[in-house]
Structure formats: C-alpha cells, structure tokens
Protein backbone atom coordinates (compact mmCIF):
# COMPACT_ATOMS: atom_id res chain seq x y z
CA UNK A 1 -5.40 12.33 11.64
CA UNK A 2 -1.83 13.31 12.64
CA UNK A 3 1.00 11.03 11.07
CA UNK A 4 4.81 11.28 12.06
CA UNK A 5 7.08 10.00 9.32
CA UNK A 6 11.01 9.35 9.90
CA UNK A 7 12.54 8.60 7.11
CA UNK A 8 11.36 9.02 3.42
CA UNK A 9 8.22 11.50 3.10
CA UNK A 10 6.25 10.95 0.33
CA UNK A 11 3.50 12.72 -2.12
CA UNK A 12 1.47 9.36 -2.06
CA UNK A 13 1.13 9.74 1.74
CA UNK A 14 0.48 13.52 1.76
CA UNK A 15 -2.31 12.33 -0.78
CA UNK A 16 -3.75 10.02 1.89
CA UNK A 17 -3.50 11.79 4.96
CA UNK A 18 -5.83 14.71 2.73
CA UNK A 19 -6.11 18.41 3.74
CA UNK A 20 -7.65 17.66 7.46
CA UNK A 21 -4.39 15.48 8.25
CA UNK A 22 -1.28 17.22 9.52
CA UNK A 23 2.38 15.56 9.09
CA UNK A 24 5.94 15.93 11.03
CA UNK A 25 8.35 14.80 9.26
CA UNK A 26 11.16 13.72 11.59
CA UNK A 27 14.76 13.52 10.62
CA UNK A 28 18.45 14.12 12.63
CA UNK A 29 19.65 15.58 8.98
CA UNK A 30 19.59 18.83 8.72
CA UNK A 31 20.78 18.57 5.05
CA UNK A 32 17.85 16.17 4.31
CA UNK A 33 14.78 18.40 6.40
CA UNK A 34 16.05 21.25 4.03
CA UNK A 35 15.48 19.28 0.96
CA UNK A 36 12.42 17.60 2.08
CA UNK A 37 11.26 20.93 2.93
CA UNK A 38 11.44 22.56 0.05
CA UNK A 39 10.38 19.32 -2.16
CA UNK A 40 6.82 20.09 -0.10
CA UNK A 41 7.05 23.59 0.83
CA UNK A 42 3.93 23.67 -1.16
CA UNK A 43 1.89 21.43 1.21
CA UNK A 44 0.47 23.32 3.91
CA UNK A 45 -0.19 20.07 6.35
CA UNK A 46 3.60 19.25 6.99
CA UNK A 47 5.79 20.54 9.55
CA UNK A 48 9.38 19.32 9.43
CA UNK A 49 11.51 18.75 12.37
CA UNK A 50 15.54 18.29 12.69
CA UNK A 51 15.59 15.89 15.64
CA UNK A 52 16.43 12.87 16.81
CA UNK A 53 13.15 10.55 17.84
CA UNK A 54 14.35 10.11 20.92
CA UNK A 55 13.96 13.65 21.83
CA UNK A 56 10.64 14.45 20.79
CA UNK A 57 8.29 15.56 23.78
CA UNK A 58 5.18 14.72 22.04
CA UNK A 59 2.69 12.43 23.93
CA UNK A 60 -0.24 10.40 23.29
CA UNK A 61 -0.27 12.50 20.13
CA UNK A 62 -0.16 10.78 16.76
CA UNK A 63 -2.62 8.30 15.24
CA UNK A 64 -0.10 6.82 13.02
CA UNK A 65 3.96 6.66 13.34
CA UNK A 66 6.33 5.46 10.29
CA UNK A 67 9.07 4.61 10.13
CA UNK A 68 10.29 4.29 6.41
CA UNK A 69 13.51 3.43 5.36
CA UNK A 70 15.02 4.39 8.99
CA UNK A 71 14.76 1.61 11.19
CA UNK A 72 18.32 0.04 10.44
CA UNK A 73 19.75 3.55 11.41
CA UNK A 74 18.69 4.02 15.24
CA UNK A 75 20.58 3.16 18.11
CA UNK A 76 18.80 1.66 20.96
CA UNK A 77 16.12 0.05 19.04
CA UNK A 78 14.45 -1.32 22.32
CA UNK A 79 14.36 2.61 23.30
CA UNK A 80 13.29 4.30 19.95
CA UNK A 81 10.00 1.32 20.52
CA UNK A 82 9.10 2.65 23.99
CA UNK A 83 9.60 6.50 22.76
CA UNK A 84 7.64 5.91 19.80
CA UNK A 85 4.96 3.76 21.90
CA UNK A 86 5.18 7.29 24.21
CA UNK A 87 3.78 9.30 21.13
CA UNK A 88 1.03 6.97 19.68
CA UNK A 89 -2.69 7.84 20.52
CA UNK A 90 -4.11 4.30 22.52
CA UNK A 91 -4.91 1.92 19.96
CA UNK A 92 -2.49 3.81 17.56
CA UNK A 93 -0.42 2.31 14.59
CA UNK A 94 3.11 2.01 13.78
CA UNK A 95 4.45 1.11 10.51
CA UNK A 96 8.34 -0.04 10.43
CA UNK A 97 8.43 -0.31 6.45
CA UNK A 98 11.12 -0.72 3.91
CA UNK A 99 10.97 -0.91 0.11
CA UNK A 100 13.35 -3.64 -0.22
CA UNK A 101 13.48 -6.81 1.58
CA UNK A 102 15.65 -7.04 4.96
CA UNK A 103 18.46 -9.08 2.92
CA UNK A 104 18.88 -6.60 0.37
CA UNK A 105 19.21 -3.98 2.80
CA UNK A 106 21.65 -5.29 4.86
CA UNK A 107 23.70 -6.35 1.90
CA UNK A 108 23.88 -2.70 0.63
CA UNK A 109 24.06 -1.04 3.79
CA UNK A 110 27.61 -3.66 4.09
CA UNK A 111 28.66 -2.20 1.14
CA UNK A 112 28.63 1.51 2.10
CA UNK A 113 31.31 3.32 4.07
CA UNK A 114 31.60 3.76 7.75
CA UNK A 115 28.78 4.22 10.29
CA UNK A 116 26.39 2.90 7.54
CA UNK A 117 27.93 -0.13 7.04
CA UNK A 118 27.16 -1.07 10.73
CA UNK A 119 23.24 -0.21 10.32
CA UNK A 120 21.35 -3.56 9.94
CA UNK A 121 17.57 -4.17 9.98
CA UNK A 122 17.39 -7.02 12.38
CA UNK A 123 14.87 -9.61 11.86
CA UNK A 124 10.92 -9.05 12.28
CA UNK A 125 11.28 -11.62 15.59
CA UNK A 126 13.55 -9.17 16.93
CA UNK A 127 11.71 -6.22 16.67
CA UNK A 128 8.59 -8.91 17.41
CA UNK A 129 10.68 -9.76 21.05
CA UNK A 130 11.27 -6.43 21.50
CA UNK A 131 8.18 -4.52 21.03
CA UNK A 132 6.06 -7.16 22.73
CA UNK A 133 5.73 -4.85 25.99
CA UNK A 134 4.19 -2.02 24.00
CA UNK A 135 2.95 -3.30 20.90
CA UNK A 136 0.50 -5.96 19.49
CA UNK A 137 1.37 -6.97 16.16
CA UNK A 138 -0.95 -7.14 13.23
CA UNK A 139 0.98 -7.78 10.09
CA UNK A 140 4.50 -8.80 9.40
CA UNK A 141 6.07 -9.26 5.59
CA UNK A 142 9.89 -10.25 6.29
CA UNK A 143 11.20 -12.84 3.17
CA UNK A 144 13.86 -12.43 0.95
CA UNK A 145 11.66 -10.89 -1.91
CA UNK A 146 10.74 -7.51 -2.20
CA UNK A 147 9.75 -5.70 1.08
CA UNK A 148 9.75 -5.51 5.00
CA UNK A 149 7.03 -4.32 6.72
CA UNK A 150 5.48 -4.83 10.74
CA UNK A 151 2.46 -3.23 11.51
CA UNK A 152 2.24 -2.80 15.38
CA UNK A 153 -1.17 -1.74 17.52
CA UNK A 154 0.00 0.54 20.72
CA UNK A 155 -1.07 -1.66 23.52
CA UNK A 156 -3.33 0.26 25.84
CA UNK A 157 -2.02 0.59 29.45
C-alpha cells in the first residue's frame, strides 16, 4: 500500500498503513516538512517531500491520495484533480477530508491575515462538477456540523 498525504500527517494513519505501507508526505512548507519530519523521524515508512502537488512526477503510483486539511489552499483546483487523478493506481482512492465542517473553515480561514483569508473550501458539488471527468464518487459528508469529507474512485481510462 503506498499513501500520499498533503496536509496533516498523522500517527493514527502511520498505524494503519502498518510496516509493509510506505508514506510521502507532501507539503510546499519547508518549515512544516522539517517539523513533520522530525515529529516521525522515528517511522521508517515515510518519506517527506517539499513540493508543490502539481509538480510531482509520480504516475499510476499510489493506492490512496489525501488530502487533509489542504484542499482550501491550492490554486487551480480543477488542475490539482487531474494531477492527483495522474498519480492514483486504476481504481485508486482519494480522500479530500477536513476535521471541521466547510462553514467553519471558511469562517476562520476569513478571519486570518492575507493569502489565507482568500483560501475557501468550495462546496462538495463543486469539487463533485469538477472531478466528474476523473473521479467516481463514493461518499460525500458536507453539512454544517462537524466534518467534510469526499471519497473519490479514479475512473479507469
């Protein structure tokens, strides 16, 4: 199993990908690789990369893509889907995921100083409309309570 994560890493998920998984964690910070790397520099199935998604080269690669607490902060949304579609394995899974609803985030990311403020999670029929020509869609939580999620299937071509 090979997992990319942009955004938050997490011990839960290094706990379910197990010791025969391998993870890249994906971020554009180098100030937040460092920390994440050395917050797991004793897990020996994660390699961390400073890059932007768009750049990555990888190719029919990963099993699993997520995108945690990210989403609102790439440009070219439409673009980031077909590069990320790119990298998934045929019939693999993408997880756009936040751990607070869309309202909430939007609302904070308002309050927070310039570019931030200008980073909004659009809608799940957006990124529905959008992600049509590459993904199907198998689950979609977007309300006002506690979390956004879409789970997307990479359509085979």
């Amino acid at each position: 199993m090979w997992v990319v994560v942009t955004g938050v890493l997490t011990e839960h998920l290094l706990k379910r990908v197990g010791s025969e998984g391998k993870i890249f964690g994906v971020g554009f910070s180098e100030k937040m690789i460092e920390i994440a790397k050395s917050k797991f520099k004793n897990f020996q199935n994660v390699e961390f990369i400073v890059e932007d998604v768009n750049s990555l080269t990888f190719k029919n690669y990963f099993d699993y893509i997520i995108c945690y607490s990210v989403f609102p902060h790439f440009k070219g949304k439409k673009e980031v889907l077909k590069q990320l579609h790119k990298m998934l394995k045929n019939g693999g899974i993408l997880l756009i995921a936040h751990s607070q609803s869309r309202k909430a985030i939007n609302q904070l990311h308002k309050s927070l100083p310039a570019p931030v403020n200008n980073h909004f999670l659009p809608s799940a029929c957006y990124i529905k409309m959008i992600a049509k020509k590459y993904f199907l869609n198998l689950k979609i939580i977007d309300n006002d309570e506690e979390i956004f999620a879409i789970v997307l299937k990479k359509k085979s071509r």
